[in-house]
N, C-alpha and C. Protein backbone atom coordinates (compact mmCIF):
# COMPACT_ATOMS: atom_id res chain seq x y z
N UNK A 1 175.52 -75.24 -74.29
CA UNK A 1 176.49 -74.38 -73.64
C UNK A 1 176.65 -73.04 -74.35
N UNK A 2 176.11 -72.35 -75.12
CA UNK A 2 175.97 -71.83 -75.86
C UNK A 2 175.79 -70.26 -75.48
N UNK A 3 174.89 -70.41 -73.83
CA UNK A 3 174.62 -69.12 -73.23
C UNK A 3 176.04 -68.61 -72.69
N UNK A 4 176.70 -69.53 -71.94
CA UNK A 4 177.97 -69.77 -71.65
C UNK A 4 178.86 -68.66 -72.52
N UNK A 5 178.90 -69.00 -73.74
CA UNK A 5 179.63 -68.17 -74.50
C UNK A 5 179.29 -66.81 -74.83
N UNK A 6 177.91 -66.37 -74.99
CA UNK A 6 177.45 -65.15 -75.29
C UNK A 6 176.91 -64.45 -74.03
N UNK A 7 176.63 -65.16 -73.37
CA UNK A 7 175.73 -64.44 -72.29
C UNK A 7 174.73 -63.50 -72.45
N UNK A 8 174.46 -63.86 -73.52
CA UNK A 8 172.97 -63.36 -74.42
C UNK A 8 171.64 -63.69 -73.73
N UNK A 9 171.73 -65.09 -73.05
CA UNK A 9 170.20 -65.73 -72.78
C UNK A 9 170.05 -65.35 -71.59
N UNK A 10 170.49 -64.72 -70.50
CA UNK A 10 170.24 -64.03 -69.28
C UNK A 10 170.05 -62.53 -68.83
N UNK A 11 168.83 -61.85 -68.72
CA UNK A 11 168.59 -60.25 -68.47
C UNK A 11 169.46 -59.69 -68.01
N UNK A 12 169.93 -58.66 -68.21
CA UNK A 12 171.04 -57.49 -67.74
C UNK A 12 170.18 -57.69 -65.77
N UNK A 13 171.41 -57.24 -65.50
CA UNK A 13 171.10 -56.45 -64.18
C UNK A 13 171.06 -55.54 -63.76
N UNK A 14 170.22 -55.12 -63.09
CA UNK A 14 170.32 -53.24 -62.92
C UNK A 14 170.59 -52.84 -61.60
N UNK A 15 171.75 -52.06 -61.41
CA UNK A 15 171.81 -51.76 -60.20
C UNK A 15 171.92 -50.06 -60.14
N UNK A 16 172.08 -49.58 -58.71
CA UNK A 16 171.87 -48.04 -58.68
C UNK A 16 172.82 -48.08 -58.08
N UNK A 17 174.00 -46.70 -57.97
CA UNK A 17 174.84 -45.96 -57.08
C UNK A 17 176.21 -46.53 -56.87
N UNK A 18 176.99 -46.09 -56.73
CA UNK A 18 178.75 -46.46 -56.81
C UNK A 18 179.26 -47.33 -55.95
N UNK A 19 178.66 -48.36 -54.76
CA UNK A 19 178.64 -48.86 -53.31
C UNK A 19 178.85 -50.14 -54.61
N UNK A 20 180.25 -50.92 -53.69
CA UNK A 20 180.40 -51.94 -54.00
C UNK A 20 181.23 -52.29 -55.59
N UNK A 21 181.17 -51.14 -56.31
CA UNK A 21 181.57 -50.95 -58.28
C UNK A 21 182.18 -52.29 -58.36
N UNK A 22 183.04 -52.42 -57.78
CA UNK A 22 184.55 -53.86 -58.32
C UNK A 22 183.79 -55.16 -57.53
N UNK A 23 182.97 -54.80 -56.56
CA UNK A 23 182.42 -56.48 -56.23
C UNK A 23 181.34 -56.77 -57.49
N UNK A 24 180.83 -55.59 -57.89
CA UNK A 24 179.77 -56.10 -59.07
C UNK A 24 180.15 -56.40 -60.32
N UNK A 25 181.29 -55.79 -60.55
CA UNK A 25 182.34 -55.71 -61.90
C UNK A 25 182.80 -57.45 -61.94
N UNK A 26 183.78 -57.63 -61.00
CA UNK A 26 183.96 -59.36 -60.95
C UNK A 26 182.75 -59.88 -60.79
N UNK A 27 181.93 -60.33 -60.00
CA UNK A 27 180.38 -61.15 -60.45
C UNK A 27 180.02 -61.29 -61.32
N UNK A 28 179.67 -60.24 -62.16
CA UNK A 28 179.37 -60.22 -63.22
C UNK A 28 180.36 -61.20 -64.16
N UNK A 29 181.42 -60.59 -64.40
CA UNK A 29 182.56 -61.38 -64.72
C UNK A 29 182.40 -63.06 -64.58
N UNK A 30 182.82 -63.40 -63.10
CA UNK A 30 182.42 -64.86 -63.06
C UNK A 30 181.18 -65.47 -63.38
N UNK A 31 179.92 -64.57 -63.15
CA UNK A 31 178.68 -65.03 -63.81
C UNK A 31 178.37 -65.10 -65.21
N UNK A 32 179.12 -64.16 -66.05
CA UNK A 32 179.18 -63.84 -67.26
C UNK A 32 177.62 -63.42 -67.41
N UNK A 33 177.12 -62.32 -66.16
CA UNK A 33 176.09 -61.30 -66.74
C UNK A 33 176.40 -59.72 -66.96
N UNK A 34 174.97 -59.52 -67.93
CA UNK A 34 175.25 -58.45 -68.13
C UNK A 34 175.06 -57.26 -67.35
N UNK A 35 175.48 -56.33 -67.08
CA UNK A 35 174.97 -55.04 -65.75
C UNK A 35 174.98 -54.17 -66.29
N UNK A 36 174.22 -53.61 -65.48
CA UNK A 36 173.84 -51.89 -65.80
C UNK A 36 174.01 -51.17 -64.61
N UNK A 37 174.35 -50.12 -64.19
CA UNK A 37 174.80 -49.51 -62.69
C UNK A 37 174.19 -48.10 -63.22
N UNK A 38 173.92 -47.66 -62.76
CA UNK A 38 172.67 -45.86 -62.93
C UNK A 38 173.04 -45.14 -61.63
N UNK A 39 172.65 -43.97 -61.68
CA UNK A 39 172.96 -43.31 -60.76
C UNK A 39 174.30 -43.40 -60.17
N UNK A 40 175.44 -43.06 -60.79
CA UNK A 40 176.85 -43.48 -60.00
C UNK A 40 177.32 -41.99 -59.66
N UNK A 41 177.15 -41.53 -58.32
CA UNK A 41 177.51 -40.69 -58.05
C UNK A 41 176.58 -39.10 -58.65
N UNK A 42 175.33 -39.27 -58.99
CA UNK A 42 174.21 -38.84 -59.87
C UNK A 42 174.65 -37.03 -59.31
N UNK A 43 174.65 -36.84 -58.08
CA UNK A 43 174.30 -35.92 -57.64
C UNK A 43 175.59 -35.26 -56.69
N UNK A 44 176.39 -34.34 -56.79
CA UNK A 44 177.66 -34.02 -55.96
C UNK A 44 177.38 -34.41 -54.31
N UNK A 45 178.67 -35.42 -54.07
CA UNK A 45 178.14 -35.51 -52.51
C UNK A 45 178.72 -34.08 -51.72
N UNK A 46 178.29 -34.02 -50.42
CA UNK A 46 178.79 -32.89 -49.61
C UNK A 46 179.95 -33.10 -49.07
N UNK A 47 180.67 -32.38 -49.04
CA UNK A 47 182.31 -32.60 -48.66
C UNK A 47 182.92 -32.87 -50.07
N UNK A 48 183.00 -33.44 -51.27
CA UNK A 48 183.46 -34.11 -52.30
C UNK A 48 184.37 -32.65 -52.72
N UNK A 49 185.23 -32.91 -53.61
CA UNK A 49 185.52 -32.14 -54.41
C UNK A 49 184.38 -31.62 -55.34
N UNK A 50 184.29 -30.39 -56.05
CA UNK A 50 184.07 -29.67 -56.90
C UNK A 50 183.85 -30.73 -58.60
N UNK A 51 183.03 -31.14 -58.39
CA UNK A 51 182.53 -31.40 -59.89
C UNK A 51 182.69 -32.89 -59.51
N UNK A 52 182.68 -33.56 -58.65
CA UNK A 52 182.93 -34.76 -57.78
C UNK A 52 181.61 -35.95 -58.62
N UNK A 53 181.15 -35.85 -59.58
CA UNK A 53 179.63 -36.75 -60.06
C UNK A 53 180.66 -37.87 -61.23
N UNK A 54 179.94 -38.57 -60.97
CA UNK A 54 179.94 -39.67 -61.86
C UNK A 54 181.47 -40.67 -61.02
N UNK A 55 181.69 -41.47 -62.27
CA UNK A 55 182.96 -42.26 -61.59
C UNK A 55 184.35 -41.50 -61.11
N UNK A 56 184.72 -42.02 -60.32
CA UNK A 56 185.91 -41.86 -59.65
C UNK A 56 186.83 -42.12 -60.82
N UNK A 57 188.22 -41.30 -60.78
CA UNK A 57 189.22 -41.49 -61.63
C UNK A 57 190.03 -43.09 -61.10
N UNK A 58 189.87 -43.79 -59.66
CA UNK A 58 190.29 -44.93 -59.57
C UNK A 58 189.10 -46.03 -60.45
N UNK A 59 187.97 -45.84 -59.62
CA UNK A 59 186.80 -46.97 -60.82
C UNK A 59 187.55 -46.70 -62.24
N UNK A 60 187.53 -45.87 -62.86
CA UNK A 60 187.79 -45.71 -64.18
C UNK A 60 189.44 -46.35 -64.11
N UNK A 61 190.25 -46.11 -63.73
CA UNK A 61 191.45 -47.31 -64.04
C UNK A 61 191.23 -48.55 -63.41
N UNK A 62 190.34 -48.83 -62.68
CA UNK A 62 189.82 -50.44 -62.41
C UNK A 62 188.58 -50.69 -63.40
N UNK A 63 188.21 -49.75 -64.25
CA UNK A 63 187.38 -50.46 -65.42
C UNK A 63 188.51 -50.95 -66.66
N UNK A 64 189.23 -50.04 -66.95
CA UNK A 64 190.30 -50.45 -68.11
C UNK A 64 191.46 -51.37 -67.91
N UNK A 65 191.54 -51.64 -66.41
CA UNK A 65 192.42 -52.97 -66.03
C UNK A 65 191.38 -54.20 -66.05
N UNK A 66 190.01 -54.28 -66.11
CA UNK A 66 189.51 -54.89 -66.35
C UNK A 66 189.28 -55.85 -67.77
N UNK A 67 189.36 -54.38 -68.73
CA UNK A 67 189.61 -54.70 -70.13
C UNK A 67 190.66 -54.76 -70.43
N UNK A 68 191.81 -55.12 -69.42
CA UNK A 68 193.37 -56.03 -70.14
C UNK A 68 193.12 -57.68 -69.97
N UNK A 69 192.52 -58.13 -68.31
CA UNK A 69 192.12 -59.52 -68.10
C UNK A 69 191.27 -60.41 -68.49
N UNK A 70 190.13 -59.03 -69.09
CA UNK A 70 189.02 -59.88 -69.89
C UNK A 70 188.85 -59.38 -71.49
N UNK A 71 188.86 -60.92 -72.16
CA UNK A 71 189.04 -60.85 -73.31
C UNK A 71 187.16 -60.33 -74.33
N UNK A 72 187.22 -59.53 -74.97
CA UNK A 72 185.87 -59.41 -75.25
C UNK A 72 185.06 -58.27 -74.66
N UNK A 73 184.99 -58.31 -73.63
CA UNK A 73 184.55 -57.32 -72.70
C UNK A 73 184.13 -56.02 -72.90
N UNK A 74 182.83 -55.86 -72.79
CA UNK A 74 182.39 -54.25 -73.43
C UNK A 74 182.16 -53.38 -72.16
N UNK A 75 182.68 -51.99 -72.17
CA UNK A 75 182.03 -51.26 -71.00
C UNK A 75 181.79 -50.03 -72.05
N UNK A 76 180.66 -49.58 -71.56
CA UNK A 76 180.10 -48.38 -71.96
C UNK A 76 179.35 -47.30 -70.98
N UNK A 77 180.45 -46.10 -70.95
CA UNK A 77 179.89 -45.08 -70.01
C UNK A 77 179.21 -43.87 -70.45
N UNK A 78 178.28 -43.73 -69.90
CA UNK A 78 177.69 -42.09 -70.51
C UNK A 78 178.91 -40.72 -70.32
N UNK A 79 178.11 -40.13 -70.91
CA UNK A 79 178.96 -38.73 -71.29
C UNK A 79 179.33 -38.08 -69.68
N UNK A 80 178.62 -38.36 -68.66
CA UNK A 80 178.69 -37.94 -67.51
C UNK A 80 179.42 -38.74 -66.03
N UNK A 81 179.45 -40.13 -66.41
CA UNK A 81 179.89 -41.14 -65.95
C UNK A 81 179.04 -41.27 -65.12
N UNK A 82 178.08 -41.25 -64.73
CA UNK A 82 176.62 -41.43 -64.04
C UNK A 82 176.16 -43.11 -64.58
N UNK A 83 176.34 -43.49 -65.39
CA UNK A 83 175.83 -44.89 -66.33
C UNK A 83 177.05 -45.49 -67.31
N UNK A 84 176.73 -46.85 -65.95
CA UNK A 84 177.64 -47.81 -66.95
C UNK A 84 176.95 -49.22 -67.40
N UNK A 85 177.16 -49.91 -68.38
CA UNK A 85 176.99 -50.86 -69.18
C UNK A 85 178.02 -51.73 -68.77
N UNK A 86 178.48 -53.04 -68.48
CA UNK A 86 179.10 -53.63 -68.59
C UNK A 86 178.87 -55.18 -69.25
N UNK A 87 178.99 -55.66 -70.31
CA UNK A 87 179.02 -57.19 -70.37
C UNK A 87 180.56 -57.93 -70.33
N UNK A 88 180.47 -58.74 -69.85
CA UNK A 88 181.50 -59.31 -69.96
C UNK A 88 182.34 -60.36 -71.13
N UNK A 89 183.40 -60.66 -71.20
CA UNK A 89 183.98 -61.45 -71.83
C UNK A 89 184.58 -62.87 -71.43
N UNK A 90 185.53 -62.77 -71.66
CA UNK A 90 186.28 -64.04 -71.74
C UNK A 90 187.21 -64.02 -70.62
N UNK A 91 187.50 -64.21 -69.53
CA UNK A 91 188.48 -64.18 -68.43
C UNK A 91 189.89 -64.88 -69.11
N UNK A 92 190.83 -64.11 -69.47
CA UNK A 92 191.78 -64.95 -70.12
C UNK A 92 193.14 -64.64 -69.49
N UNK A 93 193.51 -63.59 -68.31
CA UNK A 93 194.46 -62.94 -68.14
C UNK A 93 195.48 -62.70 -68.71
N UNK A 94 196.71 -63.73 -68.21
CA UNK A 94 197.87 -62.83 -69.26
C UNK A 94 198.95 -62.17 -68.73
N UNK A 95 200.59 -62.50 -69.50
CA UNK A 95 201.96 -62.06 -68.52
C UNK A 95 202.05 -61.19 -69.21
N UNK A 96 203.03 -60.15 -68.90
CA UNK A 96 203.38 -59.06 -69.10
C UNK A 96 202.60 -58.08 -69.03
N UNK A 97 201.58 -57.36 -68.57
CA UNK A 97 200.42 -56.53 -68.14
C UNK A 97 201.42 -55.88 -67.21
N UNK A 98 200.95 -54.48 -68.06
CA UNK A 98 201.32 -53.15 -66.74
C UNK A 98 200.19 -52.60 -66.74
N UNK A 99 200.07 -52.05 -65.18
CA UNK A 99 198.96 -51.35 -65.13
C UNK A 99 199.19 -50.07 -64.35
N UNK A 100 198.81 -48.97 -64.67
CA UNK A 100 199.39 -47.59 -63.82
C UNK A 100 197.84 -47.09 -62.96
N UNK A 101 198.10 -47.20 -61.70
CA UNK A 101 197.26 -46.97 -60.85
C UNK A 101 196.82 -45.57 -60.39
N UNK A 102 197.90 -45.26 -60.79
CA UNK A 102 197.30 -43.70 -60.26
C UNK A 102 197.41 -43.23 -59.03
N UNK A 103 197.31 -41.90 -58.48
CA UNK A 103 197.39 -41.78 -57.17
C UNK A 103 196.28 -41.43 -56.24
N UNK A 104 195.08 -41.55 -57.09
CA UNK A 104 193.85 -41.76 -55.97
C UNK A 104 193.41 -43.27 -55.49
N UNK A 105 193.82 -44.30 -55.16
CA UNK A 105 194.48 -44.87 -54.83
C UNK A 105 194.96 -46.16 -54.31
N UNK A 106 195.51 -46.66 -53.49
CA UNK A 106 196.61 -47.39 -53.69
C UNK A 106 196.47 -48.53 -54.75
N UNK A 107 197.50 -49.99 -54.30
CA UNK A 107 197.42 -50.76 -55.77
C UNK A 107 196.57 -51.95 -54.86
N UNK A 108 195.99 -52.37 -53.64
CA UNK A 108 195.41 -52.95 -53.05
C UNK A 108 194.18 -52.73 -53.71
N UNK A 109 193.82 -51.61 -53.64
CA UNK A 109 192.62 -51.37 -54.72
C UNK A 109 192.22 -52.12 -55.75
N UNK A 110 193.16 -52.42 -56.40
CA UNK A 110 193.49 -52.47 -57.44
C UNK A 110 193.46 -54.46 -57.87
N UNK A 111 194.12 -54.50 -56.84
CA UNK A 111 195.10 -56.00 -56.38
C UNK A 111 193.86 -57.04 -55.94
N UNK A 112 193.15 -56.15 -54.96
CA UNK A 112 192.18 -57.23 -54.38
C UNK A 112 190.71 -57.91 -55.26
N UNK A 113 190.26 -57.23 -56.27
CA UNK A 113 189.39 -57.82 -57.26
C UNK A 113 189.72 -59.07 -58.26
N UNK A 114 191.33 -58.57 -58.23
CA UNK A 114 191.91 -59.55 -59.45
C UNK A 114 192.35 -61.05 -58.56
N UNK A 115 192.66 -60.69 -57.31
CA UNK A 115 192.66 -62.29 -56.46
C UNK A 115 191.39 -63.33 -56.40
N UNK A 116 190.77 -62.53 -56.78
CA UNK A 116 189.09 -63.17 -56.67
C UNK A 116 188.55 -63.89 -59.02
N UNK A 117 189.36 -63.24 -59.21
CA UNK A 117 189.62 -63.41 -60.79
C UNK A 117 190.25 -64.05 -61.34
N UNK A 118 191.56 -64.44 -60.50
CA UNK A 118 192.57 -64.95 -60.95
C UNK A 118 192.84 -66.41 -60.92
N UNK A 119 191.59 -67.06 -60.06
CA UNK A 119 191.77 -68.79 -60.38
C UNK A 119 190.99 -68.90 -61.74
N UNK A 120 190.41 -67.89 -61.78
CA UNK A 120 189.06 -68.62 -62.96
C UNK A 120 189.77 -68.14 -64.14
N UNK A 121 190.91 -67.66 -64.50
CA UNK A 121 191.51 -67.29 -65.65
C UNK A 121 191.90 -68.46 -66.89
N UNK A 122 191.93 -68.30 -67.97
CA UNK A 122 192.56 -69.18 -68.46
C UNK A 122 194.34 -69.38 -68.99
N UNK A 123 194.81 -68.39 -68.33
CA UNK A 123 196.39 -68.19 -68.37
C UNK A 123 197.06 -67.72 -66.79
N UNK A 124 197.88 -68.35 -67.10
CA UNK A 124 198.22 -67.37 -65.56
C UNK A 124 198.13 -65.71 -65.91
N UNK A 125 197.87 -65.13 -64.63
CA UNK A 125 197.93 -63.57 -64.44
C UNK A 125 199.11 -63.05 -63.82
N UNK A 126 199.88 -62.14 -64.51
CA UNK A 126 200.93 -61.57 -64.04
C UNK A 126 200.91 -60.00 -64.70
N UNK A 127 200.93 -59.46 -63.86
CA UNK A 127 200.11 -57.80 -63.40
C UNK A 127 201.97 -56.98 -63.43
N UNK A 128 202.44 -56.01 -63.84
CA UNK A 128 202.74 -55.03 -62.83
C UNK A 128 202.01 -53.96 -62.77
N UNK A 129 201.88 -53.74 -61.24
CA UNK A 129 201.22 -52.52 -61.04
C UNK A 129 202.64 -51.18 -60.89
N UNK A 130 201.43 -50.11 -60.70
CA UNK A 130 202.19 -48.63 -60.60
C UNK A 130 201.77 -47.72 -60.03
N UNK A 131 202.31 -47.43 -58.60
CA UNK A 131 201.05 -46.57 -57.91
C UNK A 131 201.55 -46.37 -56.34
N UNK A 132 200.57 -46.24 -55.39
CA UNK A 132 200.95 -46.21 -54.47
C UNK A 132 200.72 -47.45 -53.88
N UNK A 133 202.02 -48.31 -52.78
CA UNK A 133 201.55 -48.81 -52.41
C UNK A 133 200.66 -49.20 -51.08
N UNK A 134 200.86 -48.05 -50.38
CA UNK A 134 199.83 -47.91 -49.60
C UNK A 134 198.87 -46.60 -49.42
N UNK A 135 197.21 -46.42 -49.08
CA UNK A 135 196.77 -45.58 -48.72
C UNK A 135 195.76 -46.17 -47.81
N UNK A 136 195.19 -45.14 -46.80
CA UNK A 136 194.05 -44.99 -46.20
C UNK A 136 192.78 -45.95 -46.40
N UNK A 137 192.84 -45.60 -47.27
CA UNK A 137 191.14 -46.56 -47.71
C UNK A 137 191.54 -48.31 -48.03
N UNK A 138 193.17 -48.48 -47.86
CA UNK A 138 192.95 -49.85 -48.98
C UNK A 138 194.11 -50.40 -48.08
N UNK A 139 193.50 -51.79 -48.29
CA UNK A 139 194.68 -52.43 -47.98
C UNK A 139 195.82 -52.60 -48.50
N UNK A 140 197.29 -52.51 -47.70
CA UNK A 140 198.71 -52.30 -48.36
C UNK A 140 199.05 -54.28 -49.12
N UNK A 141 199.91 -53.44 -49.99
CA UNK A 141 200.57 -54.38 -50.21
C UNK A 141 201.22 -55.50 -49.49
N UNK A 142 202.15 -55.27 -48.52
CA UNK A 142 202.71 -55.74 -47.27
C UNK A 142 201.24 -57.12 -47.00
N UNK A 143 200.03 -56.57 -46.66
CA UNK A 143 199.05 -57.34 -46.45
C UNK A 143 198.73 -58.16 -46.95
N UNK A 144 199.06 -57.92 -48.44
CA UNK A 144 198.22 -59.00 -49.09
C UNK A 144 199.02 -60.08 -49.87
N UNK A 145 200.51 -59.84 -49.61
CA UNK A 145 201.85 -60.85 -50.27
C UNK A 145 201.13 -61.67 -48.99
């Protein structure tokens, strides 16, 4: 059981482009492999804001709410946020966790990775979030009580 613990004896995974970030972030997680994601946002899309490359300021507070639930857990981003590293740790969750979401956006965002995380924990998970609770792209709160 040994791989189990390190997740040493299984090849990284390599994936390309920002489609999907938090479904690959938990997998990984429950698989306890390691990933690699390239090209995230490599090139300014059209329409984007002005300097719009690499991760989103929401990915980036759903990478560091990541590293409150998982114990161990390494992420490593390039200087550009174009390339991330992720191995995982220890799923251990945990009460009293605040997490500030930010206003790009909402906390569904936010909310819906950790429902998929939260049986396999080894503590209960108790979150507050901080943010909006509803936007456009995400499902509201209201939805998901």
């Amino acid at each position: 059981l040994g791989w189990l613990r390190s997740g040493e004896c299984q090849p990284m995974l390599h994936f390309s482009g920002a489609e999907d970030l938090r479904q690959r972030v938990v997998l990984a997680t429950l698989a306890r492999r390691q990933i690699r994601i390239t090209g995230i946002r490599a090139e300014a899309v059209a329409g984007a804001e002005e300097g719009a490359v690499g991760l989103s300021d929401a990915e980036a507070s759903f990478l560091r709410l990541v590293e409150k639930v998982v114990d161990g857990c390494e992420i490593a981003i390039n200087e550009t946020g174009t390339e991330l590293r992720y191995r995982p740790g220890i799923l251990v969750g945990g009460a009293g966790l605040v997490h500030d979401c930010g206003k790009a956006r909402g906390v569904g965002y936010f909310v819906e990775p950790l429902l998929a995380l939260a049986p396999f924990a080894k503590r209960d998970l108790q979150i507050t979030f901080r943010g909006l609770t509803n936007h456009a792209h995400d499902v509201g709160v209201d939805v998901l009580r």
